[in-house]
Protein backbone atom coordinates (compact mmCIF):
# COMPACT_ATOMS: atom_id res chain seq x y z
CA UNK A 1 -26.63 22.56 -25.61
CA UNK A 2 -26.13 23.15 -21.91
CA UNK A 3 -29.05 23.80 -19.49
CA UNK A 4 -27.97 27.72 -19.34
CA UNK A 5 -27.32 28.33 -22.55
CA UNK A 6 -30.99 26.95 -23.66
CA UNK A 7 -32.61 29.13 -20.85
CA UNK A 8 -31.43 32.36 -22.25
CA UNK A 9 -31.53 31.36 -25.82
CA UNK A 10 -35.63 30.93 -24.74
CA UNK A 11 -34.98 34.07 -23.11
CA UNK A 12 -34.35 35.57 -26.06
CA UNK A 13 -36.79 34.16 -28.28
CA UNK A 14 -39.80 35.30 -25.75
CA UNK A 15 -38.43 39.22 -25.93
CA UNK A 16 -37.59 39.09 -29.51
CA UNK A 17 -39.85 39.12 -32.21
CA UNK A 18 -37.40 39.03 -35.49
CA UNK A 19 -36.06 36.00 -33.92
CA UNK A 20 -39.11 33.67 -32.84
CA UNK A 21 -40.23 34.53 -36.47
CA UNK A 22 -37.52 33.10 -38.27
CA UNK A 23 -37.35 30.13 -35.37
CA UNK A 24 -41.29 29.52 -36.45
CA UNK A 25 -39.70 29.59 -39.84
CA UNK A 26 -37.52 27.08 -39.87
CA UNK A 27 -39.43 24.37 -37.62
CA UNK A 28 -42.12 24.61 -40.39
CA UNK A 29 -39.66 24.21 -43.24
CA UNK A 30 -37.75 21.24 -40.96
CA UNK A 31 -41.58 19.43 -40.44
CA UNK A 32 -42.38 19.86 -44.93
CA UNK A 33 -39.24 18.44 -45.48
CA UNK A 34 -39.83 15.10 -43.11
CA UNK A 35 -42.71 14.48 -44.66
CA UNK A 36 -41.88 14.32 -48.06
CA UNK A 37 -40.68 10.50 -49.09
CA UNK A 38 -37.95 9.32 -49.09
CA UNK A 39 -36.38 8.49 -52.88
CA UNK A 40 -34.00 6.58 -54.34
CA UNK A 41 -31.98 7.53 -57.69
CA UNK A 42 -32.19 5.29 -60.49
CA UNK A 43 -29.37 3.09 -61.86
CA UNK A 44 -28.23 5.32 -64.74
CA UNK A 45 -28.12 8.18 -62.20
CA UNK A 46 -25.03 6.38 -60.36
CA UNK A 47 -23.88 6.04 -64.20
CA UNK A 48 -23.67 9.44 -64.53
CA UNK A 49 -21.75 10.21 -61.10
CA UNK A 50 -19.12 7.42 -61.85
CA UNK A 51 -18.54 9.23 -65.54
CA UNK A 52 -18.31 12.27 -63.92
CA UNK A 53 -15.89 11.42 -61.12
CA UNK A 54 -13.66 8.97 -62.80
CA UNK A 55 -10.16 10.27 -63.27
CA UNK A 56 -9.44 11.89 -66.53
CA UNK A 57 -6.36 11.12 -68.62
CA UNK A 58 -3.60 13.83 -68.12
CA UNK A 59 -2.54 14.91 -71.88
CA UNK A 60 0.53 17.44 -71.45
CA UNK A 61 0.39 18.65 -74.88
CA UNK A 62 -3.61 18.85 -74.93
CA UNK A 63 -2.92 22.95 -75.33
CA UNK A 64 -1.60 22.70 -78.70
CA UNK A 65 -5.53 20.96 -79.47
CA UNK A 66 -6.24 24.65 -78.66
CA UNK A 67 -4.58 26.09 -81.32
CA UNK A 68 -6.49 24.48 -83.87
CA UNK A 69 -9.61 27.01 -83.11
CA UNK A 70 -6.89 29.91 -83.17
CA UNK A 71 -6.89 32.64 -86.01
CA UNK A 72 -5.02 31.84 -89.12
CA UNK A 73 -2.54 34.87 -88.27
CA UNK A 74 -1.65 33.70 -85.14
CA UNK A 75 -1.51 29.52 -86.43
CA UNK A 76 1.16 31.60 -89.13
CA UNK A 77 3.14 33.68 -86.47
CA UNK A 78 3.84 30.82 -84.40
CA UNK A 79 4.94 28.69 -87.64
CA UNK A 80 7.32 32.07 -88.22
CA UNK A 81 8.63 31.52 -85.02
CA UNK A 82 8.84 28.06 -84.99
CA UNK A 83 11.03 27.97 -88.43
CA UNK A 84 13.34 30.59 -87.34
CA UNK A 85 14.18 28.45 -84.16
CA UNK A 86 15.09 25.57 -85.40
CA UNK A 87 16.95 27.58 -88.33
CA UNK A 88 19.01 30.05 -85.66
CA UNK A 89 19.97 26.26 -84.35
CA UNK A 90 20.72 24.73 -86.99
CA UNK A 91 23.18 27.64 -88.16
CA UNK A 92 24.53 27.52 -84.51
CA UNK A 93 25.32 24.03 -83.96
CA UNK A 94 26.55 23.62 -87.95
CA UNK A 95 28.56 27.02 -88.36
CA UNK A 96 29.54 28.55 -84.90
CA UNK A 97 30.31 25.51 -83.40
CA UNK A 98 34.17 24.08 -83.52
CA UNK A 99 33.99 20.24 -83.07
CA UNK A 100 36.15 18.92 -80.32
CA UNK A 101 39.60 18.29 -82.34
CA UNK A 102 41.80 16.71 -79.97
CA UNK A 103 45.43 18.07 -79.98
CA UNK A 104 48.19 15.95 -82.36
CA UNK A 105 49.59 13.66 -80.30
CA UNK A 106 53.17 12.88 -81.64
CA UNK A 107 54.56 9.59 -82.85
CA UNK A 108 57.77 7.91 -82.52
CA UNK A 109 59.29 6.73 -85.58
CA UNK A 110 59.32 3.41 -86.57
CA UNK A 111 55.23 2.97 -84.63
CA UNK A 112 51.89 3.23 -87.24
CA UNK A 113 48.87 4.21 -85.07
CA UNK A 114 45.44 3.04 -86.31
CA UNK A 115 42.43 5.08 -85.60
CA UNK A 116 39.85 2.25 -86.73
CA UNK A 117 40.36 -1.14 -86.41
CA UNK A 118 38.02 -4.62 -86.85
CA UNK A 119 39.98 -5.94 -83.59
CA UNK A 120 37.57 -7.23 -81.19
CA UNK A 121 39.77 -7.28 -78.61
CA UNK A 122 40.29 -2.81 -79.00
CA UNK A 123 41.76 -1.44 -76.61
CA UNK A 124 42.94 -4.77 -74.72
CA UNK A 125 45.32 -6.19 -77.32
CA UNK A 126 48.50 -4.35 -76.31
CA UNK A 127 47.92 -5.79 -72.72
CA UNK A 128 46.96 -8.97 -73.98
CA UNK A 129 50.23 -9.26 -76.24
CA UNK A 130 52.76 -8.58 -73.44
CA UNK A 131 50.78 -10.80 -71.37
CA UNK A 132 51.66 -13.76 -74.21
CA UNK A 133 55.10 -12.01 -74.06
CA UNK A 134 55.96 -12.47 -70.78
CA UNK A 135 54.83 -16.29 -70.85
């Protein structure tokens, strides 16, 4: 604190009553508390602290834990819901859903086309036979 700013902070004090109270006040409170000793926590204190303060495990489905407390009806609504999900799915991906059907691709005559084969070689043989014909 600057040399000023104590003299009229003494000022003060020496004018005002409500002020050199609560100054007496505190100097009292500041001299108790420097005389009591000095402790130190025992070990299973700095147990506790380290339990407390380690870092928890994040769970992100740790709500649905919640609902095992909730009431019956609303464990059943959610099941309602649930069920009609996965069956206004199921009808969608089974029933209103085309499957890709690629268009017919046409054939000349005389040519067989295979849609499964064992060949290892798959798609590679034609370019691997008029490789061998061109030898």
């Amino acid at each position: 604190m600057s040399v000023p700013l104590a003299r009229r902070v003494e000022a003060h004090l020496e004018n005002c009553k409500q002020c050199s109270v609560l100054l007496a006040e505190e100097l009292e409170f500041a001299q108790m508390l420097s005389a009591l000793p000095l402790e130190e926590p025992a070990n299973d204190m700095w147990a506790l602290v380290r339990a407390r303060t380690k870092p928890r495990v994040i769970r992100p489905f740790a709500w649905l834990y919640g609902l095992l407390g909730a009431p019956t009806f609303l464990k059943r609504g959610l099941a309602v819901v649930a069920v009609a999900l996965i069956a206004a799915l199921a009808i969608y991906s089974f029933g209103l859903v085309q499957p890709y059907r690629a268009a017919p691709v046409s054939q000349p005559s005389g040519m067989v086309m295979v849609k499964w084969s064992d060949d290892p070689l798959g798609p590679h043989a034609d370019a691997i036979v008029d490789c061998i014909d061109k030898m």
